[in-house]
C-alpha atoms as a PDB file:
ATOM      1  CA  UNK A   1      46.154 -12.455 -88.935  1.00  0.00           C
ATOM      2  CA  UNK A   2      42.756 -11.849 -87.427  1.00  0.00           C
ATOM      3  CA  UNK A   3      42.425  -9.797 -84.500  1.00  0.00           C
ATOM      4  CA  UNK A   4      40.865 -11.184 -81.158  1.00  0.00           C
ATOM      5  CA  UNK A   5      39.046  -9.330 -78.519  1.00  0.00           C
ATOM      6  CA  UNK A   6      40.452 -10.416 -75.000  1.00  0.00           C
ATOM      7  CA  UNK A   7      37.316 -10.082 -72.276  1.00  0.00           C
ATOM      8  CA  UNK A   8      39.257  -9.168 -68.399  1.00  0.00           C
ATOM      9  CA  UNK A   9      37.270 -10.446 -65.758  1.00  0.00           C
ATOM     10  CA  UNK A  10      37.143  -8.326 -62.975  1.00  0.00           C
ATOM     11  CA  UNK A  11      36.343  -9.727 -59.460  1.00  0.00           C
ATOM     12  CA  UNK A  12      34.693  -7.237 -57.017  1.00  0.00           C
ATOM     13  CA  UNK A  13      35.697  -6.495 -53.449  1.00  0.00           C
ATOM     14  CA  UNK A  14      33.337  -6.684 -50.612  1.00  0.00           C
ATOM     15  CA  UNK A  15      31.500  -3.004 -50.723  1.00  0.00           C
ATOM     16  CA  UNK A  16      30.889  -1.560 -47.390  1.00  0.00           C
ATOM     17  CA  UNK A  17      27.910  -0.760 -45.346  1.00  0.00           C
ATOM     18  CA  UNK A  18      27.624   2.278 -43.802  1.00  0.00           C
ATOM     19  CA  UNK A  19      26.760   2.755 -40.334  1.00  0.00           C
ATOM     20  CA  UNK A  20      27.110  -0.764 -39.842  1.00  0.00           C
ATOM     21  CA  UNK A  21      25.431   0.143 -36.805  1.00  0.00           C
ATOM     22  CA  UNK A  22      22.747   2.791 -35.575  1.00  0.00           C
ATOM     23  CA  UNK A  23      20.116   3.778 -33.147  1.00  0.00           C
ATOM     24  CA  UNK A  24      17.453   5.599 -35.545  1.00  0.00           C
ATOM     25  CA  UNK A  25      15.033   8.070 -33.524  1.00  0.00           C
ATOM     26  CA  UNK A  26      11.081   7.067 -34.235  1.00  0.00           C
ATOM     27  CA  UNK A  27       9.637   8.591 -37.389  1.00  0.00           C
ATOM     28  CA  UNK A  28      12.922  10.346 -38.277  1.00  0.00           C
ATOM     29  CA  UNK A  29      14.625  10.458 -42.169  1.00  0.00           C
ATOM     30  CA  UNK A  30      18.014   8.068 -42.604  1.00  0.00           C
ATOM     31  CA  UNK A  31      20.061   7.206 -45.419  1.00  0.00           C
ATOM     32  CA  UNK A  32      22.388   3.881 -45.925  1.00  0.00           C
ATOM     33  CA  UNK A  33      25.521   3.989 -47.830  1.00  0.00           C
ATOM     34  CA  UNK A  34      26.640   1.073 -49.914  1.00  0.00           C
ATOM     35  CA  UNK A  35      30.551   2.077 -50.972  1.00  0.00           C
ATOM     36  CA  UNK A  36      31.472   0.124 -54.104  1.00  0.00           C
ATOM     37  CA  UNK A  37      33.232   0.678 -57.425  1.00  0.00           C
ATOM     38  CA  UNK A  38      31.985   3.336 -59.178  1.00  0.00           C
ATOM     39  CA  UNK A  39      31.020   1.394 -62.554  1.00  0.00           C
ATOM     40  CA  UNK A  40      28.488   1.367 -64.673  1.00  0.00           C
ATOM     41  CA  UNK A  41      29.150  -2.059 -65.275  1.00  0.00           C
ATOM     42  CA  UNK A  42      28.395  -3.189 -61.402  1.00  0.00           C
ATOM     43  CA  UNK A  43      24.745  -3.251 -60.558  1.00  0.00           C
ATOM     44  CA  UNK A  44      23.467  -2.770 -56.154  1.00  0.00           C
ATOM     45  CA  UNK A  45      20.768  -4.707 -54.638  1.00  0.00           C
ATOM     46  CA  UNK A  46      19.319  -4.491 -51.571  1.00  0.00           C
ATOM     47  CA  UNK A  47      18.343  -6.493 -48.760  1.00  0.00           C
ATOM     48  CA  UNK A  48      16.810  -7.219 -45.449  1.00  0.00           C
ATOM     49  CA  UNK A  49      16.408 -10.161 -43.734  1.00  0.00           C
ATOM     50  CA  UNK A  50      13.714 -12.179 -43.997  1.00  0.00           C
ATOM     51  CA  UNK A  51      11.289  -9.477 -43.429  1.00  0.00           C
ATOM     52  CA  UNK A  52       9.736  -7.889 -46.434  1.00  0.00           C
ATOM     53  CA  UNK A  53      11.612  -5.335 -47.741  1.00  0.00           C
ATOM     54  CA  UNK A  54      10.611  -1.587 -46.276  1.00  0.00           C
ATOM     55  CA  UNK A  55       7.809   0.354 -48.951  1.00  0.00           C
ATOM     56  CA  UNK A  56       8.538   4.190 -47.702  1.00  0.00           C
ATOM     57  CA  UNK A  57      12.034   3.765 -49.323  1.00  0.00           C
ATOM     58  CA  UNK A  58      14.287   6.034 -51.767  1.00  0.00           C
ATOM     59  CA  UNK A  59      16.984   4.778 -53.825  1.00  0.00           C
ATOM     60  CA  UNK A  60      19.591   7.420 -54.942  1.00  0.00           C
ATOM     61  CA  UNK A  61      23.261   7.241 -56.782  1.00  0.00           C
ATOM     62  CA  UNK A  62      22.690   4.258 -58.525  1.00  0.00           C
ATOM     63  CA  UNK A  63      21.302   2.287 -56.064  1.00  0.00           C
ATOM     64  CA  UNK A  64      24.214   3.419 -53.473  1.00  0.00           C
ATOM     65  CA  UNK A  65      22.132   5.222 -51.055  1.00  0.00           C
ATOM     66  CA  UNK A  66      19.177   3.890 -49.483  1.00  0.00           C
ATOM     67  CA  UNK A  67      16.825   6.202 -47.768  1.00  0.00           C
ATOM     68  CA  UNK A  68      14.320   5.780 -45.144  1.00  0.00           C
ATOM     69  CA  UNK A  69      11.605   8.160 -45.155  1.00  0.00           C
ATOM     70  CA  UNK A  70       9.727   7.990 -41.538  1.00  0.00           C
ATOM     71  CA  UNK A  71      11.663   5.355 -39.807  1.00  0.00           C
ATOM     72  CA  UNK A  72       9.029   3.119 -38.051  1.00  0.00           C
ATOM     73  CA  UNK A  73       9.316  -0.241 -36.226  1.00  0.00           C
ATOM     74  CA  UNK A  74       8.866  -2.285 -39.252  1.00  0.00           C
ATOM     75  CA  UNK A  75      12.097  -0.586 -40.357  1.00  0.00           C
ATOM     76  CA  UNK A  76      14.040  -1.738 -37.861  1.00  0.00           C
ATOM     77  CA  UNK A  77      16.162  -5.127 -38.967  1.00  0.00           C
ATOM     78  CA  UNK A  78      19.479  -6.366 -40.690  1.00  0.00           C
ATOM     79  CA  UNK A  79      20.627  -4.244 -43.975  1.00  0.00           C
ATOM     80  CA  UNK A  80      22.621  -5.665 -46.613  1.00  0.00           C
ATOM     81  CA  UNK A  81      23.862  -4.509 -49.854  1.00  0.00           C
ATOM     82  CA  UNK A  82      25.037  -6.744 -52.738  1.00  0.00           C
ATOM     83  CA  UNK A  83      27.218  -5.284 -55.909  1.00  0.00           C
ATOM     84  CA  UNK A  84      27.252  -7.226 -58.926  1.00  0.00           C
ATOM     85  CA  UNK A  85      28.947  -7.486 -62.125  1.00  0.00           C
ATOM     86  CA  UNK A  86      29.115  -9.952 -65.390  1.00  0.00           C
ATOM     87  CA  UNK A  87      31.811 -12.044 -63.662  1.00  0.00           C
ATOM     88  CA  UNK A  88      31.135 -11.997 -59.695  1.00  0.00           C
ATOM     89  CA  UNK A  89      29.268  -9.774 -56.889  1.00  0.00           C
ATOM     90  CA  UNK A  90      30.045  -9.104 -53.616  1.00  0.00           C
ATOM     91  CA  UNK A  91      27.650  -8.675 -50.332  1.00  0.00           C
ATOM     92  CA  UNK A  92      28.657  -5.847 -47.773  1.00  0.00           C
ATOM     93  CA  UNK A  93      28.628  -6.199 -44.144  1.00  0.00           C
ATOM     94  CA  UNK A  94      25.333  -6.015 -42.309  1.00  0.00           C
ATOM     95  CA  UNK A  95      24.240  -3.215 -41.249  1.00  0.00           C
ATOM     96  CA  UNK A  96      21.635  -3.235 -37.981  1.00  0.00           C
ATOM     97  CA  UNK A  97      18.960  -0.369 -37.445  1.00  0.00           C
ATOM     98  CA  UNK A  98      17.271  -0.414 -33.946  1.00  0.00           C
ATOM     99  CA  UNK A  99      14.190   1.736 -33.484  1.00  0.00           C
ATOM    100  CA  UNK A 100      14.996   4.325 -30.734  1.00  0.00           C
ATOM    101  CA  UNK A 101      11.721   5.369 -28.850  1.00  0.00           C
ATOM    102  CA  UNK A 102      10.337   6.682 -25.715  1.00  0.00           C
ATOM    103  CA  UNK A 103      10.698   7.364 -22.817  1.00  0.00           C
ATOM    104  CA  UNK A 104       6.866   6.403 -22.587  1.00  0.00           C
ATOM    105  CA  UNK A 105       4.456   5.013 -19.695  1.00  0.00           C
ATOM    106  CA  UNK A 106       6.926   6.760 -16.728  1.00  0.00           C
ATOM    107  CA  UNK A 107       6.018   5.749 -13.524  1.00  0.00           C
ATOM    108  CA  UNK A 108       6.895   5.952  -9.927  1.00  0.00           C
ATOM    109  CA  UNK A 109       6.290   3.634  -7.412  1.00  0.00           C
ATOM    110  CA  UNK A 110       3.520   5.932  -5.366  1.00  0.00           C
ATOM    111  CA  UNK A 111       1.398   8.483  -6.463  1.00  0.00           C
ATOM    112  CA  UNK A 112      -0.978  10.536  -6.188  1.00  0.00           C
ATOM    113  CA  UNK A 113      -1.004  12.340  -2.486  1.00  0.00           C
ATOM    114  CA  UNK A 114       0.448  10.117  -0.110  1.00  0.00           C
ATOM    115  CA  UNK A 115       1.126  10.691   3.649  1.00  0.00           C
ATOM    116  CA  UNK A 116       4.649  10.061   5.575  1.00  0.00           C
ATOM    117  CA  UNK A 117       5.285  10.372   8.865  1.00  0.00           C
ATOM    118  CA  UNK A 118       7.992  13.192   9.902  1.00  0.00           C
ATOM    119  CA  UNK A 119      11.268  11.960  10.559  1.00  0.00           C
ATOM    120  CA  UNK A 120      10.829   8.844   8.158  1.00  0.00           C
ATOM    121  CA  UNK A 121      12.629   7.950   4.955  1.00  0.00           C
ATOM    122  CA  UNK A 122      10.937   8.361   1.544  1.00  0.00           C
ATOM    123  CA  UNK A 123      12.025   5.966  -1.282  1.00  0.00           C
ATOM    124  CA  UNK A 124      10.419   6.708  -4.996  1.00  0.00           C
ATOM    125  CA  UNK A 125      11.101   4.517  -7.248  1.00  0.00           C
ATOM    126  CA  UNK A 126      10.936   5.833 -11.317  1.00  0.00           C
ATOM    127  CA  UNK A 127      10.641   3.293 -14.605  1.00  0.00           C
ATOM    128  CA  UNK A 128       9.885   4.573 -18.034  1.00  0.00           C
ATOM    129  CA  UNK A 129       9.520   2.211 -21.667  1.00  0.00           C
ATOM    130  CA  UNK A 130      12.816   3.953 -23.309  1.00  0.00           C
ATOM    131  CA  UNK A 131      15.597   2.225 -25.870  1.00  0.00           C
ATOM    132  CA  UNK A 132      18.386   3.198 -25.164  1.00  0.00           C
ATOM    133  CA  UNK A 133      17.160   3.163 -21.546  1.00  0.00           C
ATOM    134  CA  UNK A 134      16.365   6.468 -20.121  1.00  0.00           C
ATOM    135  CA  UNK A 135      18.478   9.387 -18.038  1.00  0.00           C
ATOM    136  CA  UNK A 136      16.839   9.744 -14.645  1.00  0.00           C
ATOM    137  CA  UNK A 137      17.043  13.424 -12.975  1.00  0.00           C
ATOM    138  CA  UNK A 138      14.836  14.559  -9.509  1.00  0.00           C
ATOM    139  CA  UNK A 139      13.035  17.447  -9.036  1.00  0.00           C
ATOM    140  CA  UNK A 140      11.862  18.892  -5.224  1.00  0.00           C
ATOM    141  CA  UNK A 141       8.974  21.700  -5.923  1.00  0.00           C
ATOM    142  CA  UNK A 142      10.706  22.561  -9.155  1.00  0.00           C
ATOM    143  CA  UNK A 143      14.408  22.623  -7.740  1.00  0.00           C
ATOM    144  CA  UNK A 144      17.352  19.922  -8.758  1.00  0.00           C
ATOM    145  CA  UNK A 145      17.745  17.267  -6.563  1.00  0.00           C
ATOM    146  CA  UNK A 146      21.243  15.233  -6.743  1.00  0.00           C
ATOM    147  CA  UNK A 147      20.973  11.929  -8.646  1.00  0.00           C
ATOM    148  CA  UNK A 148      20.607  10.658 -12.004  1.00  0.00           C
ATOM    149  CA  UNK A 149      19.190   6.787 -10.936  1.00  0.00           C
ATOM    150  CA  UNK A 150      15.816   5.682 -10.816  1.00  0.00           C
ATOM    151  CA  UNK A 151      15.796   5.548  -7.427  1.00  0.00           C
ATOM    152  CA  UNK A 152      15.480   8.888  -5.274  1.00  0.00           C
ATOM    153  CA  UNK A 153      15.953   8.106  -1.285  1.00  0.00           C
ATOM    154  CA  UNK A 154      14.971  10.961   1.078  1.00  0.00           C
ATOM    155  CA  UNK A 155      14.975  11.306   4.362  1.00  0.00           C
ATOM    156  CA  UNK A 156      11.940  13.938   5.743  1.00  0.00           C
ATOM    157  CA  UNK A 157      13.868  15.166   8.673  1.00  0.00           C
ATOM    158  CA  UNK A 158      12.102  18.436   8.797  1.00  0.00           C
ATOM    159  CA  UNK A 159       8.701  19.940   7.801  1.00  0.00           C
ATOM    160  CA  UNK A 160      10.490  21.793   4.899  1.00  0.00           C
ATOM    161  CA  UNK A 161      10.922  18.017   3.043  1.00  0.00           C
ATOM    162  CA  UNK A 162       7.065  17.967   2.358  1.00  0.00           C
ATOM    163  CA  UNK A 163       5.981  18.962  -1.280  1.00  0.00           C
ATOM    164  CA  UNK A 164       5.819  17.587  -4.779  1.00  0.00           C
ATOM    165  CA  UNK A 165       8.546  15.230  -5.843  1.00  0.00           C
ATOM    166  CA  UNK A 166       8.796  14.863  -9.430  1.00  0.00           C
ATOM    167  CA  UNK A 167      11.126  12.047 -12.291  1.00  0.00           C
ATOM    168  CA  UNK A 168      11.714  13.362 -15.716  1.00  0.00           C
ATOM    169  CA  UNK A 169      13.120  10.895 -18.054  1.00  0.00           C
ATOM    170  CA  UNK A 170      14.880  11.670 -20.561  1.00  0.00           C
ATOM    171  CA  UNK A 171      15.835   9.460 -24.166  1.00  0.00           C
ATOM    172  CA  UNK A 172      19.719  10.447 -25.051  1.00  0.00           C
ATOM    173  CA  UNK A 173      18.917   9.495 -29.149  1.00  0.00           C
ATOM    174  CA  UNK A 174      15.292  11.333 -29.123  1.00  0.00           C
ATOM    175  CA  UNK A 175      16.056  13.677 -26.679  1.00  0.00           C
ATOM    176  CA  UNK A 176      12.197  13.311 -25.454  1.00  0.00           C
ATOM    177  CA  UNK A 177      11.407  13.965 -21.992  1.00  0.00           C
ATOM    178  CA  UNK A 178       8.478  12.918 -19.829  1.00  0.00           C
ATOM    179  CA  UNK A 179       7.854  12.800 -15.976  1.00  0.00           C
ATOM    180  CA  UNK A 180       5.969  11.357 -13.195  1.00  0.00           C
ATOM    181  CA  UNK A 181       5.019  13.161 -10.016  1.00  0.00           C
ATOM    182  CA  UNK A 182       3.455  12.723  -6.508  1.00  0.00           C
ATOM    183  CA  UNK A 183       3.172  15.208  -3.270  1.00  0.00           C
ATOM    184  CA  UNK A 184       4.389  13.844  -0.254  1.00  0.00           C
ATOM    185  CA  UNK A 185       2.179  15.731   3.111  1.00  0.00           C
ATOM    186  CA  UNK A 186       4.033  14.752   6.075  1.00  0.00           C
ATOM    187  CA  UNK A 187       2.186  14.010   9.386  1.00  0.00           C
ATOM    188  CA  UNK A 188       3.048  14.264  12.847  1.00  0.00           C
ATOM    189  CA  UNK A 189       3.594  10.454  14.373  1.00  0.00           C
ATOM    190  CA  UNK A 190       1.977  11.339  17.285  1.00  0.00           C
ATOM    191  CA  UNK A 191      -1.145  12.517  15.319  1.00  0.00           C
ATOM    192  CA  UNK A 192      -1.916   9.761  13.603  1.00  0.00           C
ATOM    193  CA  UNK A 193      -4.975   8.025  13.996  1.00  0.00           C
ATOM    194  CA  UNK A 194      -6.833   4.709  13.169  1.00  0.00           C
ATOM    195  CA  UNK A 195      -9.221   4.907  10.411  1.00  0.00           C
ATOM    196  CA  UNK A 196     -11.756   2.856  10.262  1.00  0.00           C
ATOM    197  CA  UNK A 197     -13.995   2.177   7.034  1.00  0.00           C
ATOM    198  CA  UNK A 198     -17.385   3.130   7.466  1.00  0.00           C
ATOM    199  CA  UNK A 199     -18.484  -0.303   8.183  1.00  0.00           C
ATOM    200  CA  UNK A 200     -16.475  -1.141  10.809  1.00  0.00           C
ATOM    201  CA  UNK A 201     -17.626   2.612  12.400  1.00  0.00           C
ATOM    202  CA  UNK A 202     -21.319   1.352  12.026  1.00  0.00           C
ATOM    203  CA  UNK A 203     -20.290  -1.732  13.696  1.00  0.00           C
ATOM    204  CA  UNK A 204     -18.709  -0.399  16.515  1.00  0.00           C
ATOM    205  CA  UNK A 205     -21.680   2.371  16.512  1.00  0.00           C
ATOM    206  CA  UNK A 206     -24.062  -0.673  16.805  1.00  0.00           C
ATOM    207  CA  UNK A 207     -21.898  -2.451  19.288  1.00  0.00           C
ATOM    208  CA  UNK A 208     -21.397   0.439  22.017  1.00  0.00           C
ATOM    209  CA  UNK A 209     -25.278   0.913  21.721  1.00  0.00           C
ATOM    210  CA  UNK A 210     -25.888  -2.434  22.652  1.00  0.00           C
ATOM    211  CA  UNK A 211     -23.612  -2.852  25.114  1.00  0.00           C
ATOM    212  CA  UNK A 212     -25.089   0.829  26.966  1.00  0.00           C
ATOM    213  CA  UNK A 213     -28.741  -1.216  26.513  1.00  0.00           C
ATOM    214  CA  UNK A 214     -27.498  -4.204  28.225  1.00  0.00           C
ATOM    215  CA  UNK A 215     -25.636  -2.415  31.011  1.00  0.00           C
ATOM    216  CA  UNK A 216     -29.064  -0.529  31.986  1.00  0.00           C
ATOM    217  CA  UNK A 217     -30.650  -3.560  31.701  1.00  0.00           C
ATOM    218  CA  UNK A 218     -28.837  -5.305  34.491  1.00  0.00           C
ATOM    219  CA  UNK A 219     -28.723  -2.305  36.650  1.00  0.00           C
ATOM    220  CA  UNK A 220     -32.400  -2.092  36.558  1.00  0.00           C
ATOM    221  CA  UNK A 221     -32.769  -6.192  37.140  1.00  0.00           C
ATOM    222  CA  UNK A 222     -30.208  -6.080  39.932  1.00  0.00           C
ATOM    223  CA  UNK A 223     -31.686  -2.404  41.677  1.00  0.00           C
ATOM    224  CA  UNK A 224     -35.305  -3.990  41.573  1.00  0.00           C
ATOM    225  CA  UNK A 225     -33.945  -7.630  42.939  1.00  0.00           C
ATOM    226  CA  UNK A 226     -32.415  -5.502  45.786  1.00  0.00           C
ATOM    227  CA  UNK A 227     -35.581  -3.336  46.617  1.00  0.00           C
ATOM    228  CA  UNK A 228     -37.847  -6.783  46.604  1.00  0.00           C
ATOM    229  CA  UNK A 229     -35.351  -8.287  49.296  1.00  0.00           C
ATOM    230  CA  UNK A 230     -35.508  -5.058  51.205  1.00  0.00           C
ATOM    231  CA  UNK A 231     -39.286  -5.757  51.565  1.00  0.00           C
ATOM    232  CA  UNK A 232     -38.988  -8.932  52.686  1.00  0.00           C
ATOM    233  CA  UNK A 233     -36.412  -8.420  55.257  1.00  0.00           C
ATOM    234  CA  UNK A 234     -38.615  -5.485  56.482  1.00  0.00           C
ATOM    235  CA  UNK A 235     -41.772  -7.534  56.622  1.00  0.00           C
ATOM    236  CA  UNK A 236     -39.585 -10.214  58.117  1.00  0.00           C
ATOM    237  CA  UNK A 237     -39.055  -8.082  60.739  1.00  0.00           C
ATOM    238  CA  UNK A 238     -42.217  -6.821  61.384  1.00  0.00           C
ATOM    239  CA  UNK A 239     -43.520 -10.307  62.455  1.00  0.00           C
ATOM    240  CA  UNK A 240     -41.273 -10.755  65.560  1.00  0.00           C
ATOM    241  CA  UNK A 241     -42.591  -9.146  68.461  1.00  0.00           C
ATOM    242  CA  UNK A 242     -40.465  -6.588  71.020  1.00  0.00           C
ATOM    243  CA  UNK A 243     -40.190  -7.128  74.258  1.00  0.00           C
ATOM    244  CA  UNK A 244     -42.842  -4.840  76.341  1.00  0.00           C
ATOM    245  CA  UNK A 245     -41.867  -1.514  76.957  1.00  0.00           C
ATOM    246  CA  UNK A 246     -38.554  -1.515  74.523  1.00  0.00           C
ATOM    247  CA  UNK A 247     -38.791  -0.209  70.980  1.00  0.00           C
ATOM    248  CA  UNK A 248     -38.003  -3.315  67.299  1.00  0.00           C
ATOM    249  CA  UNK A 249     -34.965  -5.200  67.421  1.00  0.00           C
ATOM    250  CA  UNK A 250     -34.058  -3.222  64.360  1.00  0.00           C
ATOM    251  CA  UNK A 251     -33.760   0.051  66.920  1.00  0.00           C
ATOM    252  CA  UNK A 252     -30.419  -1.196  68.308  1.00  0.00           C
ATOM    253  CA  UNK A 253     -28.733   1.827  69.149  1.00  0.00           C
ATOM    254  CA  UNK A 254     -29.027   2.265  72.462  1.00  0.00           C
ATOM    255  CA  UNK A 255     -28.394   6.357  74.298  1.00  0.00           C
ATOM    256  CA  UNK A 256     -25.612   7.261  75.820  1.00  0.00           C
ATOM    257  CA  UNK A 257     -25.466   5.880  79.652  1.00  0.00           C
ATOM    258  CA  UNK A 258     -27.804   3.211  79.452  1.00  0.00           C
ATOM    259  CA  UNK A 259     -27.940  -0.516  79.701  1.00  0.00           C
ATOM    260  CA  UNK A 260     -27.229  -2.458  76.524  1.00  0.00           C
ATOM    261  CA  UNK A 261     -30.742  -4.992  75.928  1.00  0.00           C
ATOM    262  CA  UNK A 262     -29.874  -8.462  74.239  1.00  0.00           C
ATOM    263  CA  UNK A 263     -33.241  -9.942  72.419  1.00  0.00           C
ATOM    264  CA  UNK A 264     -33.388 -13.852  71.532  1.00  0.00           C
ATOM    265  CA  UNK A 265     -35.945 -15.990  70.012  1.00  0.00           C
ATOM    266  CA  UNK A 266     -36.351 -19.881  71.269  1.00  0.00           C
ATOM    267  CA  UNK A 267     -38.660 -21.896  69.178  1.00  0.00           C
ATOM    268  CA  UNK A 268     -39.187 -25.301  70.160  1.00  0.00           C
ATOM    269  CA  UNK A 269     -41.017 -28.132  68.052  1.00  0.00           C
ATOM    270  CA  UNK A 270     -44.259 -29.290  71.222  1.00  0.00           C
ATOM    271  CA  UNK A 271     -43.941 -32.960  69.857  1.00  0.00           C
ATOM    272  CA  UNK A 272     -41.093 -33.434  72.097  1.00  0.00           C
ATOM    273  CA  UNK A 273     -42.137 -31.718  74.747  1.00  0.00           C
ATOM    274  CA  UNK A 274     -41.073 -34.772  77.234  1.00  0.00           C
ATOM    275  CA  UNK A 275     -37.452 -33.735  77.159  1.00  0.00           C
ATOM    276  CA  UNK A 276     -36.279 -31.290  80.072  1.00  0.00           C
ATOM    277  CA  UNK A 277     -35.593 -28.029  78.706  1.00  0.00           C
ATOM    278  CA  UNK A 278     -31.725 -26.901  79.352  1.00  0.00           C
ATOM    279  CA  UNK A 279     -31.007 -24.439  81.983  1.00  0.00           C
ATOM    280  CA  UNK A 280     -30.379 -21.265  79.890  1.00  0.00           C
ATOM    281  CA  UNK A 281     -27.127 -19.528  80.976  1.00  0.00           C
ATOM    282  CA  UNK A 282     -26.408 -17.240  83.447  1.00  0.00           C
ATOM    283  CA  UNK A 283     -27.254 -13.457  82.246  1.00  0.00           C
ATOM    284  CA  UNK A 284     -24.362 -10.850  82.005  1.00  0.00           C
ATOM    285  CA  UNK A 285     -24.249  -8.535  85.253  1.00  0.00           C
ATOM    286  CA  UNK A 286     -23.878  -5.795  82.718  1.00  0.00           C
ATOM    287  CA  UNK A 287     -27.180  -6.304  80.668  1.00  0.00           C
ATOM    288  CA  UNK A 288     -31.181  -7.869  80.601  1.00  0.00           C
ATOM    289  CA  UNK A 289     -31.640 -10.632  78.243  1.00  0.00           C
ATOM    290  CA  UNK A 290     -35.344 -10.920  77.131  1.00  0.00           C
ATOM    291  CA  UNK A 291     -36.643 -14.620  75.666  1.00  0.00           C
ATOM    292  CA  UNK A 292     -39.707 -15.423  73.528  1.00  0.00           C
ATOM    293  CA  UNK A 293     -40.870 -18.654  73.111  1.00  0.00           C
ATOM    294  CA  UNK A 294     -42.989 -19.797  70.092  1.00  0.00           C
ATOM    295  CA  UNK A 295     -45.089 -22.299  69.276  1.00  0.00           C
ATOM    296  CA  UNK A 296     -44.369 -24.002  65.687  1.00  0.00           C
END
């Protein structure tokens, strides 16, 4: 009887990824473990999704470990491994690397110097690029403030609140820190003033000028109107003859004692000198009325 060499097929299990799951710090060493049966008749590949397979790589154990040197963004994907054997192979369970990074570009809402009036609420506002996102803590001139948000609310009740106000954020997986400050000055309310550009200064500069200019302007028209009617009432005057003996009409204050003296002007027109002139009324017992007649 010839002997016969039986071949057992042996069917592989699924081999197992490990971490399935991992935040890898930026530009930091990490290793992949692909748990299968130790044979040297079962063969490990390796894959990544459809992105081309990472260069800066190290293969170790028989293909079981896979080792990234300087983990970058390019690194960062869906890991598979993939035992084989003549009969079957098996592919592990994925295994997804996410680039940890930052916290970069923190900000805060206001910066700089900025000016608050006392007795007012302050309200700062911090954002930072981070994955995972970023821990949050306050700082007042160097001293811990409570809170751990992005969002710091103050209110600057007294003149001890002024000072530099400061975020640091903070990456739990890199455990890099950066920060954002500004100094708040506080002013009294009272105190505060309009500012104007300088523009609008030269404009109202040019304005008030103008308007002085103007205002002398019309004084002088209206003092010089009121001096030429002065002369004309005085020259006026000067035409209209006193009675004889008896100072200008324009002497009307009379001394203490004596009679008052009434002045009147009749003009008549001589074309009509036909009609009877009227009887002029009776004089007061208590003064002289004078009359002057003119010819026009």
């Amino acid at each position: 009887m010839t002997p016969c060499c039986v071949l057992c097929a042996e069917n592989l299990s699924e081999p197992i990824l490990w971490p399935s799951e991992f935040l890898v710090p930026e530009k930091t060493r990490f290793t992949l473990n692909c748990r299968t049966i130790n044979s040297s008749t079962v063969t490990v590949t390796w894959s990544k999704d459809s992105r081309p397979f990472p260069t800066n790589v190290e293969f170790d154990h028989e293909n079981r470990t896979l080792t990234l040197r300087e983990f970058q963004q390019p690194d960062a994907g869906t890991y598979t491994c993939t035992a084989r054997n003549l009969f079957s192979e098996a592919t592990s369970n994925p295994s997804i690397l996410t680039l940890a990074y930052g916290p970069r570009s923190v900000q805060l809402n206001q910066s700089g110097t900025i000016e608050q009036p006392l007795g007012s609420g302050l309200v700062l506002l911090c954002s930072a690029e981070s994955k995972p996102p970023a821990k949050f803590e306050w700082f007042f001139n160097n001293t811990v403030k409570n809170g751990t948000e992005d969002t710091l609310n103050v209110h600057l009740k007294d003149w001890e609140d002024e000072g530099n106000y400061t975020c640091r954020a903070t990456n739990p997986v890199t455990k890099h820190t950066t920060s954002a400050s500004v100094y708040v000055k506080l002013t009294d309310e009272s105190s505060i003033q309009f500012r104007m550009s300088p523009a609008a200064i030269a404009g109202t500069t040019i304005g008030s000028v103008a308007a002085v200019v103007l205002c002398v302007i019309v004084v002088y028209f209206l003092c010089t109107k009121a001096s030429c009617w002065k002369k004309e009432q005085h020259a006026s005057n000067g035409n209209i003859p006193s009675a004889p003996g008896h100072n200008q009409a324009t002497d009307t204050k009379s001394k203490l004692g004596e009679e008052d003296i009434q002045y009147s002007t009749l003009a008549f027109n001589t074309k009509n000198t036909s009609q009877p002139l009227s009887k002029s009324p009776r004089p007061l017992d208590s003064g002289i009325i004078y009359s002057e007649i003119k010819k026009k």
